[in-house]
C-alpha atoms as a PDB file:
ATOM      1  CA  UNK A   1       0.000   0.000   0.000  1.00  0.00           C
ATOM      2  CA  UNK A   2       1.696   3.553  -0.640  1.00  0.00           C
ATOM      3  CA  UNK A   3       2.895   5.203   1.925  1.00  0.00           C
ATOM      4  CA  UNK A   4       2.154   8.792   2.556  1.00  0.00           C
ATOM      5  CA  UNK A   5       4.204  10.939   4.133  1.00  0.00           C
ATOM      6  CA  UNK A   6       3.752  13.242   7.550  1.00  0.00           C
ATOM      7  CA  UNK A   7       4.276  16.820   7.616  1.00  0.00           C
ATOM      8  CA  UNK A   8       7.396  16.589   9.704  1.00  0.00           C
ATOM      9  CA  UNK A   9       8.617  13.638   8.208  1.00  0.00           C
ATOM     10  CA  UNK A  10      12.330  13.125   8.630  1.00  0.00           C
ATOM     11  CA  UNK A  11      12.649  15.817  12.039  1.00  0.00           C
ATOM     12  CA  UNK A  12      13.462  15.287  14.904  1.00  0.00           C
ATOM     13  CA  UNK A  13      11.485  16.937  18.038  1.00  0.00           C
ATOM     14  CA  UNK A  14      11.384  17.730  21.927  1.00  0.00           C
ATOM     15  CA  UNK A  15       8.956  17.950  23.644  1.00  0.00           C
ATOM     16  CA  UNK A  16       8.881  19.101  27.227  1.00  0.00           C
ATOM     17  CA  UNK A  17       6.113  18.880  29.693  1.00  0.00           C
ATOM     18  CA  UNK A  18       4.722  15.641  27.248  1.00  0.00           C
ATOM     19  CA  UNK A  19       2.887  14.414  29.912  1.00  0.00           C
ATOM     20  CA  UNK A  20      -0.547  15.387  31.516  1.00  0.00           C
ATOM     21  CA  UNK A  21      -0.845  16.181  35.128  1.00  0.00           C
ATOM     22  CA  UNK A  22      -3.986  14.241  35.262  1.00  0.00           C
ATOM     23  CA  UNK A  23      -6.231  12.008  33.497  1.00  0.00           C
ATOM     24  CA  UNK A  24      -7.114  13.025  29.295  1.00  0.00           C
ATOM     25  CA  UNK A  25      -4.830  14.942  27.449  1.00  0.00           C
ATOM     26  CA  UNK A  26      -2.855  18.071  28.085  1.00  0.00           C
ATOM     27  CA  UNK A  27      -0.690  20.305  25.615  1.00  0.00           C
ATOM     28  CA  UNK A  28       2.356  18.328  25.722  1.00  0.00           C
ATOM     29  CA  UNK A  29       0.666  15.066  25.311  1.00  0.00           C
ATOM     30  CA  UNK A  30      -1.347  16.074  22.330  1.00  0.00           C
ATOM     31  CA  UNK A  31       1.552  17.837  20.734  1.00  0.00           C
ATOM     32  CA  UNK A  32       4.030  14.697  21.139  1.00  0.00           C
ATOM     33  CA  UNK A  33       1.499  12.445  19.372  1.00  0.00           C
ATOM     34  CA  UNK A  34       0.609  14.666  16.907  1.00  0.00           C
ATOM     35  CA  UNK A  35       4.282  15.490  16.005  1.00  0.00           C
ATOM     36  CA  UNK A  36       4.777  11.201  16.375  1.00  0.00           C
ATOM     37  CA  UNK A  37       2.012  11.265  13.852  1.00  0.00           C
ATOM     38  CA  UNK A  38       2.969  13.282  11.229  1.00  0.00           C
ATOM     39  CA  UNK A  39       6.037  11.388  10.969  1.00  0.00           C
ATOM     40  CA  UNK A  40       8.690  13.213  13.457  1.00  0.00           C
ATOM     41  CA  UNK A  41      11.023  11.574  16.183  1.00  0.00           C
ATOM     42  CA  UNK A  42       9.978  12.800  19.034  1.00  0.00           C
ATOM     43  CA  UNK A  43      12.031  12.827  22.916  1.00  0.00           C
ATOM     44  CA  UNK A  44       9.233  12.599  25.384  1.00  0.00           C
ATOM     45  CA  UNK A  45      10.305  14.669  28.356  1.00  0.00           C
ATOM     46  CA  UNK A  46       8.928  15.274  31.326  1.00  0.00           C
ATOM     47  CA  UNK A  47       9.934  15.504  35.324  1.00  0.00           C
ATOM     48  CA  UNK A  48       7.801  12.901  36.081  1.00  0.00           C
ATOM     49  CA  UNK A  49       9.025   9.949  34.213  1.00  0.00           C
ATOM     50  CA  UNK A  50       5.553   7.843  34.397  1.00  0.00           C
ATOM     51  CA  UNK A  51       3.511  10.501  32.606  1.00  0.00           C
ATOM     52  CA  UNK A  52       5.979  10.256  29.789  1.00  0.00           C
ATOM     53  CA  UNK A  53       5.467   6.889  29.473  1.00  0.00           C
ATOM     54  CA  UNK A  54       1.906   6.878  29.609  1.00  0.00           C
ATOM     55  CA  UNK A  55       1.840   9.635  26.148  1.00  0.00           C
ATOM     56  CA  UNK A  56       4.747   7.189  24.780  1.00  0.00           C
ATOM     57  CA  UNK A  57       2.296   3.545  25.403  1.00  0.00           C
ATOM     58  CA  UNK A  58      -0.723   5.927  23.423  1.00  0.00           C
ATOM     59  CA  UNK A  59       2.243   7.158  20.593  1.00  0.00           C
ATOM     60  CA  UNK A  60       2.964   3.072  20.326  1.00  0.00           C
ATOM     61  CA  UNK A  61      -0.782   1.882  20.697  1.00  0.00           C
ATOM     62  CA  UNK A  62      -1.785   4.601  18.162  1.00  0.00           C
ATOM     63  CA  UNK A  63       1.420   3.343  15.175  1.00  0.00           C
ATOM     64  CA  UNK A  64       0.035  -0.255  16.128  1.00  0.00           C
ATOM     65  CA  UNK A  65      -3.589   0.035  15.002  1.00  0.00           C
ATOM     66  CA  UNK A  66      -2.815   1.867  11.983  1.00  0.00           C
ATOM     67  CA  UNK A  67      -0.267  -0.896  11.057  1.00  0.00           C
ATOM     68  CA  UNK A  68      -2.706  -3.688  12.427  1.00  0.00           C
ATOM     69  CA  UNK A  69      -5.618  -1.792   9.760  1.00  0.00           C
ATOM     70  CA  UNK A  70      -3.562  -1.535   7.083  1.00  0.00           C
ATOM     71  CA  UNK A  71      -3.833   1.905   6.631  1.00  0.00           C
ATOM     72  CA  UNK A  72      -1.701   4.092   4.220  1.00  0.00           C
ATOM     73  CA  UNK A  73       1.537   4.967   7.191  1.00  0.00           C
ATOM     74  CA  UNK A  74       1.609   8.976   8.128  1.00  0.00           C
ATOM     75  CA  UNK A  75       4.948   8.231   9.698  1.00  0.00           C
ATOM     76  CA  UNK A  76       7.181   6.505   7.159  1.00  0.00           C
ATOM     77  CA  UNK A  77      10.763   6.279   8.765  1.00  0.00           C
ATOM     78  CA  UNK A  78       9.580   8.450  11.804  1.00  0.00           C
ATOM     79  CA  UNK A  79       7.129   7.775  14.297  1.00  0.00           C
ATOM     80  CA  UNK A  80       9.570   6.734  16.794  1.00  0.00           C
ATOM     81  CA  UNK A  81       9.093   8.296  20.124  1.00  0.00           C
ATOM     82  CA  UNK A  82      11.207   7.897  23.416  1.00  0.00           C
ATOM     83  CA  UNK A  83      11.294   9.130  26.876  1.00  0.00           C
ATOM     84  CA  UNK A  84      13.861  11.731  28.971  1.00  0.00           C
ATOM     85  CA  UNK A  85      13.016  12.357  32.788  1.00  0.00           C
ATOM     86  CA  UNK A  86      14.292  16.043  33.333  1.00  0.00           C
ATOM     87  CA  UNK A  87      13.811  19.295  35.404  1.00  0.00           C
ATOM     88  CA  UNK A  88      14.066  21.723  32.500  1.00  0.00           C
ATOM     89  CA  UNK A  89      14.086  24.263  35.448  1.00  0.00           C
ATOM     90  CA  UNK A  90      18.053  22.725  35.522  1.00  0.00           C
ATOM     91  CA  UNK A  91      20.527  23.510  32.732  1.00  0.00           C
ATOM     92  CA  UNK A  92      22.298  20.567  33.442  1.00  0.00           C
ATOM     93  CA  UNK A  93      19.342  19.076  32.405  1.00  0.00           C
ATOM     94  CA  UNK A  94      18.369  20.812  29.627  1.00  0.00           C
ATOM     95  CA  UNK A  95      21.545  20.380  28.533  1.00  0.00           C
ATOM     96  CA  UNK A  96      20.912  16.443  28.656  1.00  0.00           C
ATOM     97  CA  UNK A  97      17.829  16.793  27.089  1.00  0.00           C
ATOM     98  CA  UNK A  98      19.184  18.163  23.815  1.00  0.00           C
ATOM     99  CA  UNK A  99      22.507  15.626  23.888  1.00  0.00           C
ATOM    100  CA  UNK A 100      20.080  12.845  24.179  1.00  0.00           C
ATOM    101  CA  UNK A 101      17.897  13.788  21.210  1.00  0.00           C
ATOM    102  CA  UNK A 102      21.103  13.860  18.607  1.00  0.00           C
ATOM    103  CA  UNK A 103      22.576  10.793  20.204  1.00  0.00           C
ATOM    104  CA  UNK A 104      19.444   8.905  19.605  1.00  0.00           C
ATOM    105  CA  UNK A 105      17.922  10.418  16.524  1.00  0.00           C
ATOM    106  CA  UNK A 106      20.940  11.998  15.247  1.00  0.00           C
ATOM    107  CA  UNK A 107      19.954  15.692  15.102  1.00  0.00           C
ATOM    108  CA  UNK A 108      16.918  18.826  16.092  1.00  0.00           C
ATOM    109  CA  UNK A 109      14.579  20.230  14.454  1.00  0.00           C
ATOM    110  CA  UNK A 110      11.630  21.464  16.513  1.00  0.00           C
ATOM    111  CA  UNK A 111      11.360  22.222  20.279  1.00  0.00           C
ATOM    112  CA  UNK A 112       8.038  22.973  21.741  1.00  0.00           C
ATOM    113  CA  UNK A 113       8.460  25.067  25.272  1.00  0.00           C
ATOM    114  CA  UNK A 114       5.259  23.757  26.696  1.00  0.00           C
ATOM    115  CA  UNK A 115       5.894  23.179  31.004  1.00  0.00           C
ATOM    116  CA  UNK A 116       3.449  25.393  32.845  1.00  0.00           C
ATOM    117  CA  UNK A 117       2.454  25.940  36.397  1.00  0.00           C
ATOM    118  CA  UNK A 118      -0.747  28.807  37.105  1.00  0.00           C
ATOM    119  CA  UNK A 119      -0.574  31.034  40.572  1.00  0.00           C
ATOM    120  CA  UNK A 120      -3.371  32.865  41.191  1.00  0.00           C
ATOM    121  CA  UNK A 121      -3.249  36.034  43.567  1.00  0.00           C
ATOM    122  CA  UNK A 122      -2.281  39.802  42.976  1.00  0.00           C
ATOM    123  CA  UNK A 123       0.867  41.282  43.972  1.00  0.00           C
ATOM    124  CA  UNK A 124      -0.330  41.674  47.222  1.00  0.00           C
ATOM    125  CA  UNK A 125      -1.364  37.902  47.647  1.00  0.00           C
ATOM    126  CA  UNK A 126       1.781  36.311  45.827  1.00  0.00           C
ATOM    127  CA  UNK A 127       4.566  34.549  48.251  1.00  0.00           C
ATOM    128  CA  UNK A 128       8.244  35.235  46.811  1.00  0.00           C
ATOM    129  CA  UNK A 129       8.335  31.158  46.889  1.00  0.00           C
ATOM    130  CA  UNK A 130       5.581  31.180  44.432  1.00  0.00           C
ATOM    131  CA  UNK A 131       6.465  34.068  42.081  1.00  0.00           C
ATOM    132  CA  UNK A 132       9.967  32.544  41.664  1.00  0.00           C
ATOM    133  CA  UNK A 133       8.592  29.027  40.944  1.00  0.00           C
ATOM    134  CA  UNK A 134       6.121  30.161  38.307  1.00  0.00           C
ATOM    135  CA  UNK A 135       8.896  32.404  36.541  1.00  0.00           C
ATOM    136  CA  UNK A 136      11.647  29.540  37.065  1.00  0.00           C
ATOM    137  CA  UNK A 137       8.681  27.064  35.647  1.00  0.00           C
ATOM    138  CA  UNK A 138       7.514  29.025  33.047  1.00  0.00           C
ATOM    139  CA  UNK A 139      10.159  31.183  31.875  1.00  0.00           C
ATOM    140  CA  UNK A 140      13.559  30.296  32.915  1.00  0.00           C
ATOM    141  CA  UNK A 141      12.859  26.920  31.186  1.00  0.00           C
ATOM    142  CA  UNK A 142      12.402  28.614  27.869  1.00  0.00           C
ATOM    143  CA  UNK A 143      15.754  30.227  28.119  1.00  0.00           C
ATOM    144  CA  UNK A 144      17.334  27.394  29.176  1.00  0.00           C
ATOM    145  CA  UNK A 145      16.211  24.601  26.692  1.00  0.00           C
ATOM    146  CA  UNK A 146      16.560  26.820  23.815  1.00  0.00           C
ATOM    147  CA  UNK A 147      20.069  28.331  25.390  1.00  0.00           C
ATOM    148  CA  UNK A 148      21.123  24.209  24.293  1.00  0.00           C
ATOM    149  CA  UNK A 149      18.646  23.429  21.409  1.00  0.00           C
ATOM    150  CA  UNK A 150      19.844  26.551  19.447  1.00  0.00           C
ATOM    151  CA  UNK A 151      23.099  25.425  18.709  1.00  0.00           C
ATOM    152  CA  UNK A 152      22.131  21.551  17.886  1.00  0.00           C
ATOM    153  CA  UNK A 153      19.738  23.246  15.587  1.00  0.00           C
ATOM    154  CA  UNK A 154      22.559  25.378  13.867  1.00  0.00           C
ATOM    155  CA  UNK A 155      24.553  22.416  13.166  1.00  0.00           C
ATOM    156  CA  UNK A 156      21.900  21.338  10.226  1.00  0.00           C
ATOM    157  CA  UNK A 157      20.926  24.090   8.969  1.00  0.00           C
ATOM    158  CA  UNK A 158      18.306  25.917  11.522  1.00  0.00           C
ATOM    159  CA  UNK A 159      14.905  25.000  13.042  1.00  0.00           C
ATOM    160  CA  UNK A 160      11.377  25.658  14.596  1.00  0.00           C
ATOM    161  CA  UNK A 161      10.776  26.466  18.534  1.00  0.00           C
ATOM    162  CA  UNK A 162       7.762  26.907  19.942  1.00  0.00           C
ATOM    163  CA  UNK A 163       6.626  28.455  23.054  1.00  0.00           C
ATOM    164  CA  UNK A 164       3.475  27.891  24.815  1.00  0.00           C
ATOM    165  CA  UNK A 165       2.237  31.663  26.256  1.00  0.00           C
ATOM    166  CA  UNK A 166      -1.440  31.898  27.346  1.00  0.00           C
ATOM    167  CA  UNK A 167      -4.216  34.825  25.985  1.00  0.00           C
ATOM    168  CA  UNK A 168      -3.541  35.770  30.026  1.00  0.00           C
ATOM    169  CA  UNK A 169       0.010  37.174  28.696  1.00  0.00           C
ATOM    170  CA  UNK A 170      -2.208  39.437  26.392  1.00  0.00           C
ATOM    171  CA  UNK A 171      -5.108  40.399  28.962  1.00  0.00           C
ATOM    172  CA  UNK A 172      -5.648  40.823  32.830  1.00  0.00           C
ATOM    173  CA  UNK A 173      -7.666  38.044  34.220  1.00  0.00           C
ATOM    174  CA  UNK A 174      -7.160  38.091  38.006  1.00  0.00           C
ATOM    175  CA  UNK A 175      -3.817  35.888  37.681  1.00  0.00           C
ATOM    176  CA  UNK A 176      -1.200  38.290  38.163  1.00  0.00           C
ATOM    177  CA  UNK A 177       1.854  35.689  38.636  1.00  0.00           C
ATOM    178  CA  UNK A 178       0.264  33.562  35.857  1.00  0.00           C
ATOM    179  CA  UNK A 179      -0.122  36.790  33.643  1.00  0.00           C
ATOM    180  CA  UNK A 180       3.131  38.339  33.740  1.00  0.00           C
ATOM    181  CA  UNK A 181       4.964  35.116  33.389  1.00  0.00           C
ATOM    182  CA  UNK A 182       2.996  34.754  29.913  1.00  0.00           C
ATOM    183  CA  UNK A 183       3.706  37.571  28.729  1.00  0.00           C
ATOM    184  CA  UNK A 184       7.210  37.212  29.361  1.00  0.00           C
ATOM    185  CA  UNK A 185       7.223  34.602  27.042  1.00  0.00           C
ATOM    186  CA  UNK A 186       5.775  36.420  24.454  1.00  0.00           C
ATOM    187  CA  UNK A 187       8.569  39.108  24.857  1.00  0.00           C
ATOM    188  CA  UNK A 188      11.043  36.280  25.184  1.00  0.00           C
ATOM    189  CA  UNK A 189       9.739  35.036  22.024  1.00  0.00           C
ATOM    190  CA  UNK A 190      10.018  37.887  20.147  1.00  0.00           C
ATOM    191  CA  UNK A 191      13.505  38.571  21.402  1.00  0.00           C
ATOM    192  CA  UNK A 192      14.825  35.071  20.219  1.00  0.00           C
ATOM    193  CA  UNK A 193      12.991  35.406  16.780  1.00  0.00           C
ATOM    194  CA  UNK A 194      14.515  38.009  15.812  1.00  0.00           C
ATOM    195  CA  UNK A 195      18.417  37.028  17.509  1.00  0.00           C
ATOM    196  CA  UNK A 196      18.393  33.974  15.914  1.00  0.00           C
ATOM    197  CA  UNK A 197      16.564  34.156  12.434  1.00  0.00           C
ATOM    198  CA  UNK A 198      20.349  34.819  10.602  1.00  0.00           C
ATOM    199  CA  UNK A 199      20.637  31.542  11.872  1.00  0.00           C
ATOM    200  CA  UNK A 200      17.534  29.390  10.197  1.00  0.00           C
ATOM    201  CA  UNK A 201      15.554  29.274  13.296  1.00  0.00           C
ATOM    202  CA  UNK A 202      12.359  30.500  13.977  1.00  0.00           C
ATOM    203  CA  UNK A 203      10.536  31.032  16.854  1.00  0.00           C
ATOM    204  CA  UNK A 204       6.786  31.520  17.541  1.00  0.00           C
ATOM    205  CA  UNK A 205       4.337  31.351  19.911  1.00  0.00           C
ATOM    206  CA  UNK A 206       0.986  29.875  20.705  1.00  0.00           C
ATOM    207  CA  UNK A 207      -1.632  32.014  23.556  1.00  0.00           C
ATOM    208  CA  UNK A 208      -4.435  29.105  24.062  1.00  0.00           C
ATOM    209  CA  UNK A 209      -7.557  30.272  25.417  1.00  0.00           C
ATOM    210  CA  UNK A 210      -9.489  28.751  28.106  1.00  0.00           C
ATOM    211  CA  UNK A 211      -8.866  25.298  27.235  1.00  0.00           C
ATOM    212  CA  UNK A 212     -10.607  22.064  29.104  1.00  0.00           C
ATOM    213  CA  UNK A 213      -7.233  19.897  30.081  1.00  0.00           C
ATOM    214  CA  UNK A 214      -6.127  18.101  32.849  1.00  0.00           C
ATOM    215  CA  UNK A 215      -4.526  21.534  34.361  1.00  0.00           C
ATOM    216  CA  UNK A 216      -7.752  22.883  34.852  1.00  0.00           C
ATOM    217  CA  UNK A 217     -10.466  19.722  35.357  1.00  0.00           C
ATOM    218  CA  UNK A 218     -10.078  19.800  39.088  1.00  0.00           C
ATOM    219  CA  UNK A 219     -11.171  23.330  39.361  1.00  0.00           C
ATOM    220  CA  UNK A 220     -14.141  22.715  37.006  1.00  0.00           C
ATOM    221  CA  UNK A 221     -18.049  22.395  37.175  1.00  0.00           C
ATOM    222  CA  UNK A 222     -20.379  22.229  34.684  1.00  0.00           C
ATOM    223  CA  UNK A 223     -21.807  25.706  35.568  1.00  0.00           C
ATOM    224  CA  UNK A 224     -18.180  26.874  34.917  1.00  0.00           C
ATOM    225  CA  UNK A 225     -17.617  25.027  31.823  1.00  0.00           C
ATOM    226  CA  UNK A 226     -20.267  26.589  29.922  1.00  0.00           C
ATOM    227  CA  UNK A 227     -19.421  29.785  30.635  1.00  0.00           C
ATOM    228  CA  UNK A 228     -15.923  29.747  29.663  1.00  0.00           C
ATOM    229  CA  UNK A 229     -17.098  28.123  26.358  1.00  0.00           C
ATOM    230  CA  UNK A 230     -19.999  30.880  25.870  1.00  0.00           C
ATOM    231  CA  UNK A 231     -17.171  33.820  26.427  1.00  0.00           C
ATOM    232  CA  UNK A 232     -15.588  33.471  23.256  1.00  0.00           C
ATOM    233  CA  UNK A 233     -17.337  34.297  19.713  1.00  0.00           C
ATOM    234  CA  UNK A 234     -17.096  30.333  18.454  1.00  0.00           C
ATOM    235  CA  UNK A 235     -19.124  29.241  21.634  1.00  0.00           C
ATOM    236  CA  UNK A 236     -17.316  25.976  21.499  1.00  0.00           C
ATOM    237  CA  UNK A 237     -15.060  24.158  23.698  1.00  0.00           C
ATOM    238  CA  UNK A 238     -11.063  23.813  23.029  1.00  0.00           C
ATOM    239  CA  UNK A 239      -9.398  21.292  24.056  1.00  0.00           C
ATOM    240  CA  UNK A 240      -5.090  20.378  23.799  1.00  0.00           C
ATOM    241  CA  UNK A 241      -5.479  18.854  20.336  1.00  0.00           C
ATOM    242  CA  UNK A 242      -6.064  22.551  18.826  1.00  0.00           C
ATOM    243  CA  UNK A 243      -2.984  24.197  20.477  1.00  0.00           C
ATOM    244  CA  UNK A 244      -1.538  20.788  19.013  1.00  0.00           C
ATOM    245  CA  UNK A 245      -2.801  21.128  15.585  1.00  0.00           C
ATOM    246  CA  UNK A 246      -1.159  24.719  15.652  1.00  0.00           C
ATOM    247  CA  UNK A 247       1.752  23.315  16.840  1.00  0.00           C
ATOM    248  CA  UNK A 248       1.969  21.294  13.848  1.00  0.00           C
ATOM    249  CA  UNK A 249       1.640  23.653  11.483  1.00  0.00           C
ATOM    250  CA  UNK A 250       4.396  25.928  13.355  1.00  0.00           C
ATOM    251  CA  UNK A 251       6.650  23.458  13.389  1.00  0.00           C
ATOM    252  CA  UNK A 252       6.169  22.129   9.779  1.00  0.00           C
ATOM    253  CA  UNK A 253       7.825  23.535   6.544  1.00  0.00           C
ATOM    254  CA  UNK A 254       4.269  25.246   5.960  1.00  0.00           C
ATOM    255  CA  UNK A 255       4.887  28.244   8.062  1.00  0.00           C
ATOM    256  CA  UNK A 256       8.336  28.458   6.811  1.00  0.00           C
ATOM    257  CA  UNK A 257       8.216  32.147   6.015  1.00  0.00           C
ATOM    258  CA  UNK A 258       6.321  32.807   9.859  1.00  0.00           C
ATOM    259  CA  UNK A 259       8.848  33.770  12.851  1.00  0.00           C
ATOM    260  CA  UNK A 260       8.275  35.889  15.911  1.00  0.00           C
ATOM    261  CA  UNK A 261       4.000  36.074  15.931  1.00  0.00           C
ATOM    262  CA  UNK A 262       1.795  34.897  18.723  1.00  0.00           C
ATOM    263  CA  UNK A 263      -0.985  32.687  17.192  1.00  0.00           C
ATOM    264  CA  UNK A 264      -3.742  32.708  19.372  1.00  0.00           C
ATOM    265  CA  UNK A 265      -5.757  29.520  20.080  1.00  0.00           C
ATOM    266  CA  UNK A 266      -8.663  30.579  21.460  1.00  0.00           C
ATOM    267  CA  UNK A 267     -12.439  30.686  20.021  1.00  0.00           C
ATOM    268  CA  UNK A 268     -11.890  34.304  19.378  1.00  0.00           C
ATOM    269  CA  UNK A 269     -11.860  35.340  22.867  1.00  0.00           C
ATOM    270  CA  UNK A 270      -8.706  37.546  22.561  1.00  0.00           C
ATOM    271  CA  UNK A 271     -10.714  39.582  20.257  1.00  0.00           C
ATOM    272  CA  UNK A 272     -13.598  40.775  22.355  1.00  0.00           C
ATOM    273  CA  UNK A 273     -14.795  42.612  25.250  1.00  0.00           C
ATOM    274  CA  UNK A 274     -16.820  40.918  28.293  1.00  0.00           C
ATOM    275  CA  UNK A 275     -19.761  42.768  27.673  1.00  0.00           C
ATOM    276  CA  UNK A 276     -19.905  41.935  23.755  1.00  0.00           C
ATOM    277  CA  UNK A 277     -20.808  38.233  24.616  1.00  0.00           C
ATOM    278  CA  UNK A 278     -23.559  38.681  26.797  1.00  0.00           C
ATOM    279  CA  UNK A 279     -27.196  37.870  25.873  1.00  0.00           C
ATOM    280  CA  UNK A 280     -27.922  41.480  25.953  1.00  0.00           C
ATOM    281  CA  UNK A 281     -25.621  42.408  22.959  1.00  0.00           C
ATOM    282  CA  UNK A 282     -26.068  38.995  20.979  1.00  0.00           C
ATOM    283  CA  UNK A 283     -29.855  40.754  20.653  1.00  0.00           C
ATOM    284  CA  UNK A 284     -30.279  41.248  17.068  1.00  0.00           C
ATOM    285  CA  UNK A 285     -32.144  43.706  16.076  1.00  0.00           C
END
């Protein structure tokens, strides 16, 4: 049967924070088997070693049944995925990270910055403890991972990284520790697109919108659900696989002329005011 290939067949990917804090499927997760699908290598890593072993058994199960079908392959010579426990939060780590995806896979083409933590409070409310940790979490680890992906990437000719902001880096939502950290990723973003595009490598960035995951389920009720999925003009409910589809396409040899933008994936939200999806103004007239 002929074989058709992925959109990142023949690359070679990282993928931090590729496993979900809870049950169903985060970011990471999505991304990694998305990336595994479209025909990428793929290093699963995450600081909890199990959880990266539970998104590499679904990137396995997933090859399996299309092989066991006999369905065209999406992953030709890629498709292989393996695991690497880290604290990106470390360079040595980082640093560990990147040797182990050329040593088994032989180079880099894509990293996806995706490790998050949320704080809630003002600046009032915030502890020191937990303003570091969310910068350290979801900051420093951008600088770091890239700081030893960059050059790997160099070495054949240049490559894709993409960082995972939030629409709360681009509006106030009661999150101050959470906010600012986001939108110092944008910034960051935007200061290593345009540093390092001489060099082949772009760098984007994805704001999801109020997403369903595994981050958020514990602090959900139905009441709560609906509302977040009424706020934005689509009125429907996103979920990890559409910051992974975007991720995809960022990553891929499609958006090959796109470096330093922040691609919101969010219904719209980012685009309105709170009062503009309320019954009263939905009133047609």
């Amino acid at each position: 049967m002929t074989e058709r290939k992925g959109r990142l067949e023949g690359k070679v990917a990282i993928v931090t924070g590729a496993g979900s804090s809870g049950p169903g499927v985060g970011n990471g997760k999505a991304t990694a088997i998305l990336f595994a699908r479209e025909g990428a290598k793929v290093l699963l890593v995450d600081a909890l070693q199990e959880r990266a072993e539970e998104t590499l058994g679904l990137i396995r199960k997933e090859e399996g049944e299309v092989r066991h079908v006999g369905l065209p392959r999406i992953m030709g010579d890629g498709g292989a995925a393996s695991v690497f426990q880290a604290d990106v939060t470390k360079a040595s780590d980082c640093a560990g990270m990147v040797e182990a995806a050329v040593s088994r896979y032989g180079r880099l083409d894509i990293l996806d910055n995706n490790v998050g933590i949320s704080q809630r409070g003002t600046v009032l409310e915030v502890s020191e403890e937990k303003w570091d940790q969310v910068m350290a979490v979801n900051v420093k680890t951008i600088v770091l991972a890239s700081r030893y992906a960059i050059p790997a990437m160099k070495r054949t000719g240049g490559g894709s990284i993409i960082n995972i902001s939030s629409i709360a880096g681009l509006r106030a939502g009661g999150t101050t520790p959470y906010s600012a950290s986001k939108a110092a990723v944008i910034g960051l973003t935007f200061s290593m697109a345009a540093d390092h595009g001489r060099d082949g490598i772009r760098v984007n960035c994805i704001a999801p919108g109020l997403l369903y995951t595994p981050m958020v389920a514990p602090r959900m009720d139905a009441d709560l659900r609906e509302r977040r999925k009424m706020a934005a003009p689509l009125g429907t409910e996103g979920t990890a696989w559409d910051v992974a589809w975007a991720a995809v396409f960022l990553a891929s040899d499609e958006s090959r002329w796109i470096t330093g933008v922040v691609l919101p994936v969010d219904a719209g939200l980012s685009v309105t005011t709170p009062i503009s999806q309320t019954p009263l103004a939905q009133q047609r007239h």
